[in-house]
PDB file of N, CA and C in Angstrom:
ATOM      1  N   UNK A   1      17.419 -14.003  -8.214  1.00  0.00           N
ATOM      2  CA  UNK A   1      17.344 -12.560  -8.108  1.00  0.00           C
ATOM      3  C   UNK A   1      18.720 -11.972  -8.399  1.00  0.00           C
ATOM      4  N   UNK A   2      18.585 -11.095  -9.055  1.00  0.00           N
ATOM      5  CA  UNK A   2      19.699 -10.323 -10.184  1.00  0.00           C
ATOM      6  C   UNK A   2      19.605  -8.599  -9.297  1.00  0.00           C
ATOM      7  N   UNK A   3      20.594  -8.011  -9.192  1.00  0.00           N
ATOM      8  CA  UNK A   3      20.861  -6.470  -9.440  1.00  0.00           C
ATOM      9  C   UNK A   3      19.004  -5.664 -10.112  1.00  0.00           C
ATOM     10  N   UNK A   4      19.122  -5.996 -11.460  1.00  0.00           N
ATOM     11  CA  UNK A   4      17.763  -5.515 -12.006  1.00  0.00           C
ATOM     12  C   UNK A   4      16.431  -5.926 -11.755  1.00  0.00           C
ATOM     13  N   UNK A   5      16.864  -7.201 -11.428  1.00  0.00           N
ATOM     14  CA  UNK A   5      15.064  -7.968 -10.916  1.00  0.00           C
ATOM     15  C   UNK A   5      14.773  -7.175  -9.786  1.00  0.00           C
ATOM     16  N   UNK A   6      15.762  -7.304  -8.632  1.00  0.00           N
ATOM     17  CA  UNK A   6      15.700  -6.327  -7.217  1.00  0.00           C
ATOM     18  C   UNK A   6      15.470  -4.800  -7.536  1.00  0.00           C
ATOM     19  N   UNK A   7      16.013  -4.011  -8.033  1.00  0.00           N
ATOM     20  CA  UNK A   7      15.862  -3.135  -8.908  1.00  0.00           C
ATOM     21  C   UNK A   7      14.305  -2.824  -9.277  1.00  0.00           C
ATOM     22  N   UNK A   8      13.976  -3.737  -9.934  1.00  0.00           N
ATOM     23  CA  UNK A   8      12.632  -3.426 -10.869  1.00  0.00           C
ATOM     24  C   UNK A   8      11.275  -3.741  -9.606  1.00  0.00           C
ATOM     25  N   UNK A   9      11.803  -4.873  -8.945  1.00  0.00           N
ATOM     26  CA  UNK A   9      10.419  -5.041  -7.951  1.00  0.00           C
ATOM     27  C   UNK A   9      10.365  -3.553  -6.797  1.00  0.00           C
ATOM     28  N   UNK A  10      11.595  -3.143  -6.251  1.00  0.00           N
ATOM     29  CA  UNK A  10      11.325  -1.933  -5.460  1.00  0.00           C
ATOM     30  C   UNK A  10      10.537  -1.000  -5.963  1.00  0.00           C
ATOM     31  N   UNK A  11      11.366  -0.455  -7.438  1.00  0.00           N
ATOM     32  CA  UNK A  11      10.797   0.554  -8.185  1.00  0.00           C
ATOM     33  C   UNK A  11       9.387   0.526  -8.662  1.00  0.00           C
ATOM     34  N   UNK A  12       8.858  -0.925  -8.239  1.00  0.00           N
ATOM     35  CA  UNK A  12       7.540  -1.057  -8.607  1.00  0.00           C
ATOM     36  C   UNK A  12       6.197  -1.008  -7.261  1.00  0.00           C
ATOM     37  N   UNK A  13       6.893  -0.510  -6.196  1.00  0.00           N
ATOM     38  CA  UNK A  13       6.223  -0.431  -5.290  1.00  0.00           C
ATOM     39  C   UNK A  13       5.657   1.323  -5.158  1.00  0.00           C
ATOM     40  N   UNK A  14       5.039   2.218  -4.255  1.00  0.00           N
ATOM     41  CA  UNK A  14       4.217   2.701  -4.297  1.00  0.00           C
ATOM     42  C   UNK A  14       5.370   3.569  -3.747  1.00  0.00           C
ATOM     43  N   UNK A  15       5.393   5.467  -4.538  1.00  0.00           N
ATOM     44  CA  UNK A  15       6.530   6.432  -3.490  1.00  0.00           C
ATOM     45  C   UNK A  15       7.608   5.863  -3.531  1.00  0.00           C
ATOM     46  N   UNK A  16       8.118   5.256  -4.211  1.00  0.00           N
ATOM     47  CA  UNK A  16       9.687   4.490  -4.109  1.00  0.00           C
ATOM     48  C   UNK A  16      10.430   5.163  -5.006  1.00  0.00           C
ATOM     49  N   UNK A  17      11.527   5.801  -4.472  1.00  0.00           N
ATOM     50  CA  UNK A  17      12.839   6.553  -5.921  1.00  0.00           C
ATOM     51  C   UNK A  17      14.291   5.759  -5.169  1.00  0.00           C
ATOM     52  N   UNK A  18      14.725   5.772  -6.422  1.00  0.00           N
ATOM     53  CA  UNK A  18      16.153   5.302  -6.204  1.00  0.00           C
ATOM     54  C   UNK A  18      17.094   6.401  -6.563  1.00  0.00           C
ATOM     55  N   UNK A  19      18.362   6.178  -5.525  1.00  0.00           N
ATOM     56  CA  UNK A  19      19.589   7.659  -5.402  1.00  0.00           C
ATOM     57  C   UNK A  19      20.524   6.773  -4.874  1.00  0.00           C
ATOM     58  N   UNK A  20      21.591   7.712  -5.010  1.00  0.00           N
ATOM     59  CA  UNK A  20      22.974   7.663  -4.430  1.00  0.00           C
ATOM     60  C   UNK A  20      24.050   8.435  -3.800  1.00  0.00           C
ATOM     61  N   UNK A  21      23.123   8.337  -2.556  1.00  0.00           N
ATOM     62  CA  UNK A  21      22.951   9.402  -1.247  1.00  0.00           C
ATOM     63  C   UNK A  21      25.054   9.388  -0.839  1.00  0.00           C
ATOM     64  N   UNK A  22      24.994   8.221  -0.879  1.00  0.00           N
ATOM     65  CA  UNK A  22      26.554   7.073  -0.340  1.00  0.00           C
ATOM     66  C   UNK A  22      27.743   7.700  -1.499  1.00  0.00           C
ATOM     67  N   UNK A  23      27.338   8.125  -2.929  1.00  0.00           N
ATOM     68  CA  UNK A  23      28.167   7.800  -3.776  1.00  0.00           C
ATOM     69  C   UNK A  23      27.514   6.809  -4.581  1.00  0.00           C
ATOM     70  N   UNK A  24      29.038   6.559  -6.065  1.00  0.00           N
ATOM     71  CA  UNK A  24      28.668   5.536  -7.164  1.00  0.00           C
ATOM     72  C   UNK A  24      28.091   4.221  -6.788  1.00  0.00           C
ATOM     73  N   UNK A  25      28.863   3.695  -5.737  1.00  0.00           N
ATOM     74  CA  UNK A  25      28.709   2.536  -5.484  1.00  0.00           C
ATOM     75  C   UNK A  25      27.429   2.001  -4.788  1.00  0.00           C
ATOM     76  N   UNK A  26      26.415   2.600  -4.064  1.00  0.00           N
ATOM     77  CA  UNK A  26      25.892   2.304  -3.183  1.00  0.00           C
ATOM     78  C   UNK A  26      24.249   3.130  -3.858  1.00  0.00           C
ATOM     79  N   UNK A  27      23.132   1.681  -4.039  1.00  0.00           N
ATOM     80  CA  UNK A  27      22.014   2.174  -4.790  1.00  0.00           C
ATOM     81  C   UNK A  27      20.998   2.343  -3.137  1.00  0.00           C
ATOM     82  N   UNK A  28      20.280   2.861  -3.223  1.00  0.00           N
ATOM     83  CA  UNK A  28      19.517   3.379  -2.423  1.00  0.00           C
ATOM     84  C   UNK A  28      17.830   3.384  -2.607  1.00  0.00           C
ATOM     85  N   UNK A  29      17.067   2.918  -2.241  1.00  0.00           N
ATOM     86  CA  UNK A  29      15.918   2.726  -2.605  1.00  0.00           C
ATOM     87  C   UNK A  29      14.900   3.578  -1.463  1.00  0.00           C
ATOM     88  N   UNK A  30      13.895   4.449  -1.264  1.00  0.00           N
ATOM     89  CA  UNK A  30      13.559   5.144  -0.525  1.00  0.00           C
ATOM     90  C   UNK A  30      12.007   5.293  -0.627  1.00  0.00           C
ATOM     91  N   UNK A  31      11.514   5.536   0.615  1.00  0.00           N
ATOM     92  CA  UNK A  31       9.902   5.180   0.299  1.00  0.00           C
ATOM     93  C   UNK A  31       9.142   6.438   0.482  1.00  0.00           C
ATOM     94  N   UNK A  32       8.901   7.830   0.074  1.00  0.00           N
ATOM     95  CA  UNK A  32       8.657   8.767   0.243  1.00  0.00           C
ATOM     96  C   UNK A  32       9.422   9.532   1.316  1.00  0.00           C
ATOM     97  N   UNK A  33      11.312   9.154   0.791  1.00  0.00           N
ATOM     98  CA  UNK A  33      12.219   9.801   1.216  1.00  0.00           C
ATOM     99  C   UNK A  33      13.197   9.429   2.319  1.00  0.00           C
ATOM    100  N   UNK A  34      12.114   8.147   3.093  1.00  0.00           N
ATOM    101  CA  UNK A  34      12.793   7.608   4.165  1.00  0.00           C
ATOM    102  C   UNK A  34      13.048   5.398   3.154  1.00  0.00           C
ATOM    103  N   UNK A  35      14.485   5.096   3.696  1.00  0.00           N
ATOM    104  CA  UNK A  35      15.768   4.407   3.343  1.00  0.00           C
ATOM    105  C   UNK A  35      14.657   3.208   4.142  1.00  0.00           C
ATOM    106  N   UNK A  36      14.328   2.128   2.744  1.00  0.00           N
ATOM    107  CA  UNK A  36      14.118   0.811   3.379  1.00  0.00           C
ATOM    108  C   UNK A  36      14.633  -0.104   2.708  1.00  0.00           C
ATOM    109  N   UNK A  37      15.950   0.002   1.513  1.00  0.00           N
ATOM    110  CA  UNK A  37      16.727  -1.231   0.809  1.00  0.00           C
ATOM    111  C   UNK A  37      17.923  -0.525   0.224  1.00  0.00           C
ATOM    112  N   UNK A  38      19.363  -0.707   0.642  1.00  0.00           N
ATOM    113  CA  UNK A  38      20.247  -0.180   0.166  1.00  0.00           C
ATOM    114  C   UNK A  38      21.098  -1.542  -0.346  1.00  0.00           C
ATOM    115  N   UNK A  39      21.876  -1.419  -1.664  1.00  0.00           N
ATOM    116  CA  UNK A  39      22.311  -2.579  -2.177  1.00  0.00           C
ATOM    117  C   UNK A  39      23.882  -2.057  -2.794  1.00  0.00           C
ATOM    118  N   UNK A  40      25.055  -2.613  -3.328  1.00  0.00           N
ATOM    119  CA  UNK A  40      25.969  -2.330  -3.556  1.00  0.00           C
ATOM    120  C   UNK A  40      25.841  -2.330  -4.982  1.00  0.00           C
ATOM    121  N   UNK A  41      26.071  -1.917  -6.142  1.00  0.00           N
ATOM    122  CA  UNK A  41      26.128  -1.631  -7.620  1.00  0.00           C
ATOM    123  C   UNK A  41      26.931  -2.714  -7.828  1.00  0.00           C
ATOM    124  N   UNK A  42      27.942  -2.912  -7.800  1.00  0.00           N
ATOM    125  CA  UNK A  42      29.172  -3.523  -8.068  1.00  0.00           C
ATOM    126  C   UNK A  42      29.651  -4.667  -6.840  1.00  0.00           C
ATOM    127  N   UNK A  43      29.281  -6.083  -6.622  1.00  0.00           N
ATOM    128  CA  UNK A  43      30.115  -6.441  -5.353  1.00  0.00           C
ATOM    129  C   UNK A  43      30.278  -7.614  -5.702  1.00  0.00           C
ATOM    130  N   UNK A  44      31.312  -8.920  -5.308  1.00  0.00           N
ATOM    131  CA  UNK A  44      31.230 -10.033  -5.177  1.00  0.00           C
ATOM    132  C   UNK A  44      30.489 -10.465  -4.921  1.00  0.00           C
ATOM    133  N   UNK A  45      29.860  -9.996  -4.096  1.00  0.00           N
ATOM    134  CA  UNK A  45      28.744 -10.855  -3.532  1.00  0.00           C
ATOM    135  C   UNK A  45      27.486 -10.114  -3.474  1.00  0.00           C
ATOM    136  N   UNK A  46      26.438 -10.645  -4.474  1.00  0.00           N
ATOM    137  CA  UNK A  46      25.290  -9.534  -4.805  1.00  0.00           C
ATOM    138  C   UNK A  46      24.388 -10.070  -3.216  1.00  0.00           C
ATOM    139  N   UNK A  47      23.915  -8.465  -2.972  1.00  0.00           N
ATOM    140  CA  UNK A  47      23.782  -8.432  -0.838  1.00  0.00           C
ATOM    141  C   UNK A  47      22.372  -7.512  -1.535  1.00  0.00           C
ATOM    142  N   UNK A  48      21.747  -7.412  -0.591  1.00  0.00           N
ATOM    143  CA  UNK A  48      20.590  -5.970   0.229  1.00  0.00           C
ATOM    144  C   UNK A  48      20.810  -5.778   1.790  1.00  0.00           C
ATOM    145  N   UNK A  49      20.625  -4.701   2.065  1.00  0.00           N
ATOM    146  CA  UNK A  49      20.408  -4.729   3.556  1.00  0.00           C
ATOM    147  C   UNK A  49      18.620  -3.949   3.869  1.00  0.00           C
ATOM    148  N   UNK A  50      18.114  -4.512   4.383  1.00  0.00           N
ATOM    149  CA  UNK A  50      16.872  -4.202   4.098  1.00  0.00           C
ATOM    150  C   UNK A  50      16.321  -4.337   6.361  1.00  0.00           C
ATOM    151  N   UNK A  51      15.637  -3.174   6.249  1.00  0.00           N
ATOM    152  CA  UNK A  51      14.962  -2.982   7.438  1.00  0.00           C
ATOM    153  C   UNK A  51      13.627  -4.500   8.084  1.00  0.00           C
ATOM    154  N   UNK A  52      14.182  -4.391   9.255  1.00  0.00           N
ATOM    155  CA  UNK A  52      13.544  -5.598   9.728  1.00  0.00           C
ATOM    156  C   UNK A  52      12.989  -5.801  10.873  1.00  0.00           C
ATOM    157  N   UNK A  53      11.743  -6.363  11.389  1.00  0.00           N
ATOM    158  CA  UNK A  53      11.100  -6.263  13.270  1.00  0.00           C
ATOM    159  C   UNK A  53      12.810  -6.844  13.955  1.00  0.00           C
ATOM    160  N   UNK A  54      12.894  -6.238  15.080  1.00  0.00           N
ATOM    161  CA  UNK A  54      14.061  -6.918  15.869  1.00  0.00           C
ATOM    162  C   UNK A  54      14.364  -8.439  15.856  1.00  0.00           C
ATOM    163  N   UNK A  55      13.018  -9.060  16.634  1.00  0.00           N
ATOM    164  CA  UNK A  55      13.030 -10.304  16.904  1.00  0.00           C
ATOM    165  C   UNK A  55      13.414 -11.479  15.601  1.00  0.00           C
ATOM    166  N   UNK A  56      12.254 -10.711  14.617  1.00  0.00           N
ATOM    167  CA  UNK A  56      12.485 -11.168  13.003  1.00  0.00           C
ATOM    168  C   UNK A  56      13.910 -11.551  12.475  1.00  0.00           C
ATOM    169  N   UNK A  57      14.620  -9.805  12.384  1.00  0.00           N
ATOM    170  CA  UNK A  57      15.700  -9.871  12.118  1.00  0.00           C
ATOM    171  C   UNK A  57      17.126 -11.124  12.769  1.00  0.00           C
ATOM    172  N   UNK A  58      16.819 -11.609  14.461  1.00  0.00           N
ATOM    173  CA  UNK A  58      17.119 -12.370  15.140  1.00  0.00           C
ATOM    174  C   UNK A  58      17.434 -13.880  14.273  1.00  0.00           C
ATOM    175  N   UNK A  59      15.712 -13.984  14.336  1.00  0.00           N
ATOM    176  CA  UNK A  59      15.213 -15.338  13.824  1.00  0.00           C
ATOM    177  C   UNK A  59      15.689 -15.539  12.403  1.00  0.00           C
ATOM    178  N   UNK A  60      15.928 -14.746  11.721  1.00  0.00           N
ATOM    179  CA  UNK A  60      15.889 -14.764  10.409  1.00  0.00           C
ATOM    180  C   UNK A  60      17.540 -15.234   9.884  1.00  0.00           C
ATOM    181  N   UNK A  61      18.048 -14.334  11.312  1.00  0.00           N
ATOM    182  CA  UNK A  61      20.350 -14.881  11.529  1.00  0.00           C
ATOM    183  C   UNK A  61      20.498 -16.130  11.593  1.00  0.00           C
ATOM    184  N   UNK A  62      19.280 -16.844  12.457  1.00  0.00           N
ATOM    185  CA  UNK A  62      19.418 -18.002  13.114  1.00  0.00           C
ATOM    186  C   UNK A  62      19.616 -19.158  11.727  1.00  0.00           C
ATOM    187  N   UNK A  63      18.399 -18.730  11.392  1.00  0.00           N
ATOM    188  CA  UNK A  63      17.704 -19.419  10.350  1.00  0.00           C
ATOM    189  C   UNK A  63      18.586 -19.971   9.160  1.00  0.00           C
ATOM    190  N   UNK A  64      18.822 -18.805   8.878  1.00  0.00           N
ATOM    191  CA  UNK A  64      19.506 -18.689   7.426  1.00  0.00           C
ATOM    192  C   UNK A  64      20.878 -18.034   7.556  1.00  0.00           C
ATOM    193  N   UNK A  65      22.299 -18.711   6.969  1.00  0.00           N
ATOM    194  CA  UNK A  65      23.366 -18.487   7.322  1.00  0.00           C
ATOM    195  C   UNK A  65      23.619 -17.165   6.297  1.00  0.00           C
ATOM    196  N   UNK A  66      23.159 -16.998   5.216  1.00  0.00           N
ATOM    197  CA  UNK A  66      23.289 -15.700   4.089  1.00  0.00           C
ATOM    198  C   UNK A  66      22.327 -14.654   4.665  1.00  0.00           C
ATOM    199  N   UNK A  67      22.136 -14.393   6.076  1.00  0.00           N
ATOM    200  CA  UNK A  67      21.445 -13.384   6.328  1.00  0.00           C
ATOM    201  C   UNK A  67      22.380 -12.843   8.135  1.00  0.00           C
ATOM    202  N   UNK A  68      23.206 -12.070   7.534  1.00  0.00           N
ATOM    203  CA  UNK A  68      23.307 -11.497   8.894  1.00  0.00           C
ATOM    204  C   UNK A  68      23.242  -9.832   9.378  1.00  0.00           C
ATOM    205  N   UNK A  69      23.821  -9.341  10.599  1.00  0.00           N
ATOM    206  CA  UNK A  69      23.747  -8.155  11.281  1.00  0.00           C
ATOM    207  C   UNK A  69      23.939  -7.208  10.154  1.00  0.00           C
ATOM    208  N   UNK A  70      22.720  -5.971   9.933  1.00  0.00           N
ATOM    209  CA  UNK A  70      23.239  -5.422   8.681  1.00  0.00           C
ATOM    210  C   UNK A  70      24.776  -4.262   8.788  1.00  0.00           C
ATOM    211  N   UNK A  71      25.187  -4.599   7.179  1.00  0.00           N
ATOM    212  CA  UNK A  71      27.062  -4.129   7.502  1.00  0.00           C
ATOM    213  C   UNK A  71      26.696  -2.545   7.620  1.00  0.00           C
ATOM    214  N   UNK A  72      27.446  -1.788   8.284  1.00  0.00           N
ATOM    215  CA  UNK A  72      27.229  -0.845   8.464  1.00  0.00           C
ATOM    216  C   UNK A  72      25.761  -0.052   8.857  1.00  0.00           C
ATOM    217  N   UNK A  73      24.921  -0.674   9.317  1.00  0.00           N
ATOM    218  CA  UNK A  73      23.739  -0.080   9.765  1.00  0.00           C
ATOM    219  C   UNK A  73      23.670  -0.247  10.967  1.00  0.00           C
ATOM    220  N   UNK A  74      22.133   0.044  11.861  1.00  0.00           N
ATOM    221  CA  UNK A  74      21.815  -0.307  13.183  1.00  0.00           C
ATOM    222  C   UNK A  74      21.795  -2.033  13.424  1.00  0.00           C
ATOM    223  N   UNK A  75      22.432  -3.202  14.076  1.00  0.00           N
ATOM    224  CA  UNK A  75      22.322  -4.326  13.828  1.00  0.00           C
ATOM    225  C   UNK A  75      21.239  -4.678  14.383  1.00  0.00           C
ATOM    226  N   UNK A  76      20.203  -3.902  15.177  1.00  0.00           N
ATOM    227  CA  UNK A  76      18.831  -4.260  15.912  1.00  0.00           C
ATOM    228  C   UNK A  76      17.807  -4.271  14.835  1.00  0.00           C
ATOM    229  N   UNK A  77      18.279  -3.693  13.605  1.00  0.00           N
ATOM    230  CA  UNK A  77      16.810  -3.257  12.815  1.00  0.00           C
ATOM    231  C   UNK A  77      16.997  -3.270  11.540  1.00  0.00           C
ATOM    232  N   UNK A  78      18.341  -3.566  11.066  1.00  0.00           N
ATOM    233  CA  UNK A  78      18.815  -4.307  10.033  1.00  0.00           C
ATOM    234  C   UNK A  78      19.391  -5.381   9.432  1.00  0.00           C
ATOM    235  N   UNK A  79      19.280  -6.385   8.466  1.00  0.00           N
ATOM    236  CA  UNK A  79      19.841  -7.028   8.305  1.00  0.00           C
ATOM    237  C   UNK A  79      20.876  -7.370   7.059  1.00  0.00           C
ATOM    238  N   UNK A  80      21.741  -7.714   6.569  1.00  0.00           N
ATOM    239  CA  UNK A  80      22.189  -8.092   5.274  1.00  0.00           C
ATOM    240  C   UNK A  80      21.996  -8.736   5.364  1.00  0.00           C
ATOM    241  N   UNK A  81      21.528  -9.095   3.401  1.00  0.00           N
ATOM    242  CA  UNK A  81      21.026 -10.868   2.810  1.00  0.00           C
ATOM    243  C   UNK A  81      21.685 -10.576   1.891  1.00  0.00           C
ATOM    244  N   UNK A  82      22.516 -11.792   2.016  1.00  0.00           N
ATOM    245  CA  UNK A  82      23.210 -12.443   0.233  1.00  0.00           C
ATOM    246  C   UNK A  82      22.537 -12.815  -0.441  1.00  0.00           C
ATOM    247  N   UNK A  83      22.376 -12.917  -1.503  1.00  0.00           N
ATOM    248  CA  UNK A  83      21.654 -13.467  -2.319  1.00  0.00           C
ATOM    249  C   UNK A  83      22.664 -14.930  -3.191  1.00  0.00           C
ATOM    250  N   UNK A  84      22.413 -16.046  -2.683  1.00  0.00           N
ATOM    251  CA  UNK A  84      23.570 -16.543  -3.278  1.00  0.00           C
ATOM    252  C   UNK A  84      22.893 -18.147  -3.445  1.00  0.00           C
ATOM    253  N   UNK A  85      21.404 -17.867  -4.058  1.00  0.00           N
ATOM    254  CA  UNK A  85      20.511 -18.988  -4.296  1.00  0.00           C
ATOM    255  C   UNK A  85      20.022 -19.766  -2.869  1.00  0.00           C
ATOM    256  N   UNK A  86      20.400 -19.566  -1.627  1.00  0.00           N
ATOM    257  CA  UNK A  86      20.215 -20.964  -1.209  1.00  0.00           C
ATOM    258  C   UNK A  86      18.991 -20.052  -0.458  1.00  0.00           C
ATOM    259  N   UNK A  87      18.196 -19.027  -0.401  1.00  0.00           N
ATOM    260  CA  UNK A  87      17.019 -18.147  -0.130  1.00  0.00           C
ATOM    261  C   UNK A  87      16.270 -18.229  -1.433  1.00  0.00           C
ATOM    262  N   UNK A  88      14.971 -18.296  -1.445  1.00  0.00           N
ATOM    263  CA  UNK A  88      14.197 -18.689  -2.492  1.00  0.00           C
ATOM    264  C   UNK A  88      13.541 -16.675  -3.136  1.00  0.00           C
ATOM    265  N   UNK A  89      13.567 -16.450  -4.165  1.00  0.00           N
ATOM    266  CA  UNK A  89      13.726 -15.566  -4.831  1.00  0.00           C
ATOM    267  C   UNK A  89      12.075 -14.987  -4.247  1.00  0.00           C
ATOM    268  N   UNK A  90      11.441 -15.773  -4.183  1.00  0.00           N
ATOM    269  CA  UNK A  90       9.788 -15.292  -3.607  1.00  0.00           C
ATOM    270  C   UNK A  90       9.939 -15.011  -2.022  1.00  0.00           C
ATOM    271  N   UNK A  91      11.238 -15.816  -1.218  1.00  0.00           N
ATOM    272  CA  UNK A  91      11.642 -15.374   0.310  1.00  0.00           C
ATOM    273  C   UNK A  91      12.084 -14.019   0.178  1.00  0.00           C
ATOM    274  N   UNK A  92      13.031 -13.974  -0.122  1.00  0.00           N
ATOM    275  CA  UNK A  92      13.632 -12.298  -0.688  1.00  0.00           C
ATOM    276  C   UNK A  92      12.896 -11.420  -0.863  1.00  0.00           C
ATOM    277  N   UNK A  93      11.961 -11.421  -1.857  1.00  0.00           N
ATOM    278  CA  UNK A  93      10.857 -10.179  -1.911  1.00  0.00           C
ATOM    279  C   UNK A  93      10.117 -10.003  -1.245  1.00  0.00           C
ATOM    280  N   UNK A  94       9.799 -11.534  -0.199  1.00  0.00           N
ATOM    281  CA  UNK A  94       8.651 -10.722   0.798  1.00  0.00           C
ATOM    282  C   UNK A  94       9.269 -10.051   2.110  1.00  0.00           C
ATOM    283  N   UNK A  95      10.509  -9.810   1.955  1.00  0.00           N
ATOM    284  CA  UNK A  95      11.348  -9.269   3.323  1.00  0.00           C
ATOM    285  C   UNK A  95      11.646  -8.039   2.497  1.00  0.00           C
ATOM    286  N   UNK A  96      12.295  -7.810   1.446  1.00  0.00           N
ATOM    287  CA  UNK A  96      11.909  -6.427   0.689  1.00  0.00           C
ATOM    288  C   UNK A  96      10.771  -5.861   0.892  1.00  0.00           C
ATOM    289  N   UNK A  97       9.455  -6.159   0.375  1.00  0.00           N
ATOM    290  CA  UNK A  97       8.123  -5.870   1.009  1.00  0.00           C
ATOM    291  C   UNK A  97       8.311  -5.304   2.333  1.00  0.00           C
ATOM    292  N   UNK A  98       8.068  -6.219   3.511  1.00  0.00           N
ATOM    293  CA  UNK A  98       8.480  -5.837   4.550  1.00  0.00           C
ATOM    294  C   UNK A  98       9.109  -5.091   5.320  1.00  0.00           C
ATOM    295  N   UNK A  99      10.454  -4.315   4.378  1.00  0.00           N
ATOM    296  CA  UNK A  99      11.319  -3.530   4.960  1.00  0.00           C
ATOM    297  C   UNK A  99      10.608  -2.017   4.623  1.00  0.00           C
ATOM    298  N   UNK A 100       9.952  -2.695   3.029  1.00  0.00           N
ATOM    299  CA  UNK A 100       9.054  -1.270   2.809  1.00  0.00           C
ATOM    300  C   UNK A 100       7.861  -0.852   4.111  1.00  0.00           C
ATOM    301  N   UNK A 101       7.180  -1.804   4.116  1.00  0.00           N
ATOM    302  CA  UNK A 101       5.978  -2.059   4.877  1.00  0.00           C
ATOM    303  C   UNK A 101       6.031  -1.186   5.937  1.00  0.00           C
ATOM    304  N   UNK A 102       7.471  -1.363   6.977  1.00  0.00           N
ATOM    305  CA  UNK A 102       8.121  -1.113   7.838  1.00  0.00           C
ATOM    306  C   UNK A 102       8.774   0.257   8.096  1.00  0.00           C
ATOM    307  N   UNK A 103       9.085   0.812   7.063  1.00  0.00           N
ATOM    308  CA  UNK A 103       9.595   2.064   6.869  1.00  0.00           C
ATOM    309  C   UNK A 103       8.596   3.165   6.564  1.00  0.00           C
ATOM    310  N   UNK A 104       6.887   2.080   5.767  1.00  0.00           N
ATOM    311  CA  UNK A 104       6.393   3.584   5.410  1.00  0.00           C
ATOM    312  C   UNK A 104       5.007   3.231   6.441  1.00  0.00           C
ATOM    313  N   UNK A 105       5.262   2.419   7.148  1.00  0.00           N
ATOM    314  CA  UNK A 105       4.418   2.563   8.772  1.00  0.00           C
ATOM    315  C   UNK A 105       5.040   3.622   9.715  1.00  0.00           C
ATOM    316  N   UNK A 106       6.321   3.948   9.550  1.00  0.00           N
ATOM    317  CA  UNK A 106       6.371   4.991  10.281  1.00  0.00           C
ATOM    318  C   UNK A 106       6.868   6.289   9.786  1.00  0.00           C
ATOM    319  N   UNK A 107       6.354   6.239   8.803  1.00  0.00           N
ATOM    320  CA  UNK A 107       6.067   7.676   8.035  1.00  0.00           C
ATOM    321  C   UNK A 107       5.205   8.658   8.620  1.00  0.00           C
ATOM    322  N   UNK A 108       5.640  10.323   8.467  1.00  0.00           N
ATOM    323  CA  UNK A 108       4.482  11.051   9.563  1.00  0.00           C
ATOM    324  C   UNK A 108       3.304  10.942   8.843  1.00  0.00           C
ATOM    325  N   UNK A 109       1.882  11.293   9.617  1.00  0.00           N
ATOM    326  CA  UNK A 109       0.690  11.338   8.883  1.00  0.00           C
ATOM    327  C   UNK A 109       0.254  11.536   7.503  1.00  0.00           C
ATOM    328  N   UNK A 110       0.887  13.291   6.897  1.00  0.00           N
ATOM    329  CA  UNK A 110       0.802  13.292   5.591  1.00  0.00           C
ATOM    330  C   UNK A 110       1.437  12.731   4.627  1.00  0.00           C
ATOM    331  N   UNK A 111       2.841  12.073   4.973  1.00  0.00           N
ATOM    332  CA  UNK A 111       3.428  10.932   3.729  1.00  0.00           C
ATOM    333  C   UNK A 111       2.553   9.909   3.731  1.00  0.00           C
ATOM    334  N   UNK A 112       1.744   9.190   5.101  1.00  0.00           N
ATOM    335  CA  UNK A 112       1.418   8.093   4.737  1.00  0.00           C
ATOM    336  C   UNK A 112       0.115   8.577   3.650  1.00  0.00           C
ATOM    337  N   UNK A 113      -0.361  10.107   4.332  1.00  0.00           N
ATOM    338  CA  UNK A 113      -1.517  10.205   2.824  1.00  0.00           C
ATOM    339  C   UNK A 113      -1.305  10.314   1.895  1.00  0.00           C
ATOM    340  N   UNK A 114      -0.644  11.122   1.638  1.00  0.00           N
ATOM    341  CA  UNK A 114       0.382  11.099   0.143  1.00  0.00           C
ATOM    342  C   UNK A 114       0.441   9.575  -0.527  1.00  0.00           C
ATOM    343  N   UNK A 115       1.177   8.895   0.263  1.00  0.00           N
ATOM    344  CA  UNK A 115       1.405   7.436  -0.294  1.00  0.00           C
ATOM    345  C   UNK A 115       0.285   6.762  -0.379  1.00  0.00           C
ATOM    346  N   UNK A 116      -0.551   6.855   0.111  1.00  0.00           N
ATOM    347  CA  UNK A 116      -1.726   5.876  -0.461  1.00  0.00           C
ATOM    348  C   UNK A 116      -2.765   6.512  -1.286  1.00  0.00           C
ATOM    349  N   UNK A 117      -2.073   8.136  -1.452  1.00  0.00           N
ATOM    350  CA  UNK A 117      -3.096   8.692  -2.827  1.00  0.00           C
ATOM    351  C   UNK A 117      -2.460   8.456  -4.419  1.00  0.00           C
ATOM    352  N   UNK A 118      -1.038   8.069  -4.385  1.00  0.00           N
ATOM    353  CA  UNK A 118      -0.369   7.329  -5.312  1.00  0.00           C
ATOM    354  C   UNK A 118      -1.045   5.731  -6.533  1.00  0.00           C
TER     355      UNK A 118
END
């Protein structure tokens, strides 16, 4: 998983726009307005920080050493993931998924109608 692959699978989900709420540096992925994958444009180390269940997010630190407390977010409900091969490219997207999943479950009533008339 590349910048554009990550890129192209968000943008291919349902109500999803990308901005740069942060500035140049910082891509933003949004699910009928509310933030479930923010990624750096430019970094050493190609990252997401993507929304996550608490416990999940826990298990997931434990688990896997390229996944920790997300940088600059809430650390209860976010996490950063490196992407630096040793996470399998089909693991990655289904926690992308998920962060979506997660963000547009608690969308108020009419976004979630909106979004599933998409």
């Amino acid at each position: 998983m590349n910048l554009e692959t990550l890129r192209d699978f968000c943008l291919e989900l349902p109500g999803v726009t990308e901005e740069l709420p942060f500035g140049p540096d910082t891509l933003v992925f949004k699910v009928m307005g509310k933030v479930f994958l923010l990624t750096p444009i430019e970094s050493g180390r190609p990252q997401f920080n993507a929304k996550c269940d608490p416990e999940k997010a826990e298990e997931l630190r434990e688990k896997y050493p390229d996944v920790v407390p997300g940088y600059h977010m809430n650390k209860k409900h976010w996490n950063t993931v490196y992407i630096t091969g040793s996470i399998s490219s089909e693991l990655l997207y289904s926690w992308i998924k998920d962060s979506y999943d997660l963000v547009a479950a608690s969308l108020p009533k009419k976004d979630k109608v909106a979004l599933q008339e998409l």
